[in-house]
Every structure is written in structure tokens, then in C-alpha cells.
C-alpha atoms as a PDB file:
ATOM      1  CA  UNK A   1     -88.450  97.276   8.635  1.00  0.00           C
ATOM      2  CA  UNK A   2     -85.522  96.523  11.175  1.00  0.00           C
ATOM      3  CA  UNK A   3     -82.161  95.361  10.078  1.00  0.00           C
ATOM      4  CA  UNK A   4     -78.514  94.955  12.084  1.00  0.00           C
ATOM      5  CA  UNK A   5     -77.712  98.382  10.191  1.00  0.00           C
ATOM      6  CA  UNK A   6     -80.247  99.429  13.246  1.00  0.00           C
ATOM      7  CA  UNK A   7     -77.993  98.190  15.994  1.00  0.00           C
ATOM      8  CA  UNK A   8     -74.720  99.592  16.947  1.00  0.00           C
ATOM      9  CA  UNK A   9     -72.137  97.822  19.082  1.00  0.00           C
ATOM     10  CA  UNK A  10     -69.504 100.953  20.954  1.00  0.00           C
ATOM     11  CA  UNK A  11     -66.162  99.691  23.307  1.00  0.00           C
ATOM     12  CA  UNK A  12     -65.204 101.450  26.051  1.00  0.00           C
ATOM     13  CA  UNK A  13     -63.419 104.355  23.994  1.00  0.00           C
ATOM     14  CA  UNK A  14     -66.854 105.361  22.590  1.00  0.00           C
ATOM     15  CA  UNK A  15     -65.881 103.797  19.156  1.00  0.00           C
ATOM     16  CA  UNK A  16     -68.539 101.908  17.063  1.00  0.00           C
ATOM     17  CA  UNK A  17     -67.411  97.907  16.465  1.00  0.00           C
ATOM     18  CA  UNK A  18     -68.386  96.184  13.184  1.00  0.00           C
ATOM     19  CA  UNK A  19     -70.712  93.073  13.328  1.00  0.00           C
ATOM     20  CA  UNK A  20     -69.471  90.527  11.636  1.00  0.00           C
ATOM     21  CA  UNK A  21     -71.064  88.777   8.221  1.00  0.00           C
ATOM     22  CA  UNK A  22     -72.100  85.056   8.850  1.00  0.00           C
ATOM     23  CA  UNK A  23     -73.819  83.451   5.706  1.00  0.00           C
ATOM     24  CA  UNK A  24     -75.130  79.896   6.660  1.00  0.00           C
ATOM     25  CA  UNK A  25     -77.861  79.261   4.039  1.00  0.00           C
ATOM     26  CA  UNK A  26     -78.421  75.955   6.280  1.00  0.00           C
ATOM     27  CA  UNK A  27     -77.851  77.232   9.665  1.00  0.00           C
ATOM     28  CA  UNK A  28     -80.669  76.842  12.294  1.00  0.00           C
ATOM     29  CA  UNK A  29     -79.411  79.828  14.035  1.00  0.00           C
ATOM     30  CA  UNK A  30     -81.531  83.276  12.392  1.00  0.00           C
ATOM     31  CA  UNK A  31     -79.341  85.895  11.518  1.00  0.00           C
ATOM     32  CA  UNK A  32     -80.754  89.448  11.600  1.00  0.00           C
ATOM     33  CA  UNK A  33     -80.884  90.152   7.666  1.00  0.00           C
ATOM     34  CA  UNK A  34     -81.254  93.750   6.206  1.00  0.00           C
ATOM     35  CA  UNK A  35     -84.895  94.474   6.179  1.00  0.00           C
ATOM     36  CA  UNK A  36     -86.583  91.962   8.167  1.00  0.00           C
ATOM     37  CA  UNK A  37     -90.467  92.962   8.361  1.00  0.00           C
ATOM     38  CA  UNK A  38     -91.665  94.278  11.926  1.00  0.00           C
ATOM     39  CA  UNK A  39     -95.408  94.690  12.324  1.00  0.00           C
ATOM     40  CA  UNK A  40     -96.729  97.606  15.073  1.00  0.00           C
ATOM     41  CA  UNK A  41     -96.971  95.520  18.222  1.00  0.00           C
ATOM     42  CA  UNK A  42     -94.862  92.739  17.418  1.00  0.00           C
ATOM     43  CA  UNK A  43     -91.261  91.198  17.929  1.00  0.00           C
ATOM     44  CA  UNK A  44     -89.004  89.996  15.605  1.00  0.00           C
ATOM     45  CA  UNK A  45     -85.657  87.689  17.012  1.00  0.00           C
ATOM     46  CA  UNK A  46     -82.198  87.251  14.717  1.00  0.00           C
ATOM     47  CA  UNK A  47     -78.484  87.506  15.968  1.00  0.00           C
ATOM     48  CA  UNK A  48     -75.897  89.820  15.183  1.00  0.00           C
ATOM     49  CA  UNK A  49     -72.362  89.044  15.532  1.00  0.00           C
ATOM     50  CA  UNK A  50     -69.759  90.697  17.110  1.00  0.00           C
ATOM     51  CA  UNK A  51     -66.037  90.055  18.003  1.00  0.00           C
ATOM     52  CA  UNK A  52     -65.104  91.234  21.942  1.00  0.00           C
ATOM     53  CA  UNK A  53     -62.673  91.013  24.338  1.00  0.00           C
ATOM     54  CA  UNK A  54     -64.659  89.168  27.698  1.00  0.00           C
ATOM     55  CA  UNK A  55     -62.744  91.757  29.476  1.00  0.00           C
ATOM     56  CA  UNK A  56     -64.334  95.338  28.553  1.00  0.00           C
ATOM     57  CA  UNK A  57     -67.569  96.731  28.634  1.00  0.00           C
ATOM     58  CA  UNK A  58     -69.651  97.573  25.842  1.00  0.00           C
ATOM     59  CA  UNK A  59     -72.944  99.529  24.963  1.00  0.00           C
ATOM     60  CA  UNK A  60     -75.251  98.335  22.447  1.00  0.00           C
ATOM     61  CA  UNK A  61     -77.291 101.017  20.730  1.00  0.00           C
ATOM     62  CA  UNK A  62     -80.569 100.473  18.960  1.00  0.00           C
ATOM     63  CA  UNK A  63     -81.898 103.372  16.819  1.00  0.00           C
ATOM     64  CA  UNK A  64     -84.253 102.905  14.293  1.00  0.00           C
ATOM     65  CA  UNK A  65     -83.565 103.904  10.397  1.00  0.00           C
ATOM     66  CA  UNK A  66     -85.503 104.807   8.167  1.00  0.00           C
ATOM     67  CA  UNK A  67     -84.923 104.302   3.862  1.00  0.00           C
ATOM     68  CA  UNK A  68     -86.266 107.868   3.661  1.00  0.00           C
ATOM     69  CA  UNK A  69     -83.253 109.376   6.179  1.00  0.00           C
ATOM     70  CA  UNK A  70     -80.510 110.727   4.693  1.00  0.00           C
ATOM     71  CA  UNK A  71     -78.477 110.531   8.009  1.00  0.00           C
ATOM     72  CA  UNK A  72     -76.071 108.023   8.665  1.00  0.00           C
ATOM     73  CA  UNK A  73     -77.211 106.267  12.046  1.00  0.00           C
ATOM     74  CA  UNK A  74     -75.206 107.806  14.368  1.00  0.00           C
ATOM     75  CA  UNK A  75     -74.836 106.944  18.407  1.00  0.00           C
ATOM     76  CA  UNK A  76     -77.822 109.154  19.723  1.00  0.00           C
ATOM     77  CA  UNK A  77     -80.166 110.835  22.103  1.00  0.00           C
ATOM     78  CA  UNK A  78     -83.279 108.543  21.007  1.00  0.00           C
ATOM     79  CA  UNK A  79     -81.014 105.147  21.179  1.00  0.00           C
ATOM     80  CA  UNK A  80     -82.130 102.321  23.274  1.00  0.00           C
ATOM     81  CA  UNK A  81     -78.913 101.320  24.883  1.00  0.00           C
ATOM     82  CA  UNK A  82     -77.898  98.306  26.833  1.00  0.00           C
ATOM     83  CA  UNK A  83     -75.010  98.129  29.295  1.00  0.00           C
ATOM     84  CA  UNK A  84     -73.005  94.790  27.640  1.00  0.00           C
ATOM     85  CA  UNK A  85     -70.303  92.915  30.385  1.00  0.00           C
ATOM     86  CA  UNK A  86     -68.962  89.895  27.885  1.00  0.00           C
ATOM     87  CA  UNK A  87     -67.244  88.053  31.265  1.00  0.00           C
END
């Protein structure tokens, strides 16, 4: 399972920015949902919404949760993270 709850948006000062909620029952455009289904060895595609300012840099974070964790998915060692420039 992969959800937006699995990707984390930080600004420059290291703090985490909220996605923003879009519910279009009769938009075109996919939304990442909370538990979209992800089989071993394939993709899954979905947007996830942020507000920014085009002029600071960001760092988006995936790290995988799982139902059975207990921890709160926290910026991390095992993240993927991407370099973001909005300009």
C-alpha cells in the first residue's frame, strides 16, 4: 500500500509542509488517495498537492509506512529525497 501520508514535502528551514486536500469526484487528474495498492515490481502515478513559494527550495521525502508501525513517519535516514526548485 502507498498513500500521500508516505510523502513528505520540507522548506528550506527543515520544516515539514502540509499537502493540501483536493476532492474532485469528476476530475481527470488522479489524486494520490490513502492506500492505493502497489504490486512488487510495479508503479503506481497520483498527485499530491502542495502550496510553495517559486522562490525557495524544497526536499521531497518518500518513506514508506507501514499499518503495523507505530512510528509517526518522520524525515529519515532510509527516505528517498528529491531536491525540489519551484522557479
Amino acid at each position: 500500500m502507498i498513500s500521500y501520508h508516505d510523502i513528505a514535502l520540507y522548506n528550506e528551514k527543515d520544516e515539514k509542509v502540509e499537502p493540501i486536500q483536493i476532492y474532485e469526484s469528476d476530475s481527470k487528474t488522479k489524486f494520490m488517495s490513502y492506500g492505493d495498492s502497489l504490486s512488487k515490481g510495479k508503479s503506481v502515478a497520483g498527485y499530491v498537492v502542495y502550496e510553495v513559494d517559486k522562490d525557495a527550495k524544497y526536499e521531497l521525502h518518500f518513506a514508506p509506512s507501514f499499518y503495523d508501525d507505530v512510528k509517526e513517519n518522520k524525515k529519515g535516514k532510509n527516505d528517498v529525497a528529491i531536491k525540489v526548485d519551484p522557479s
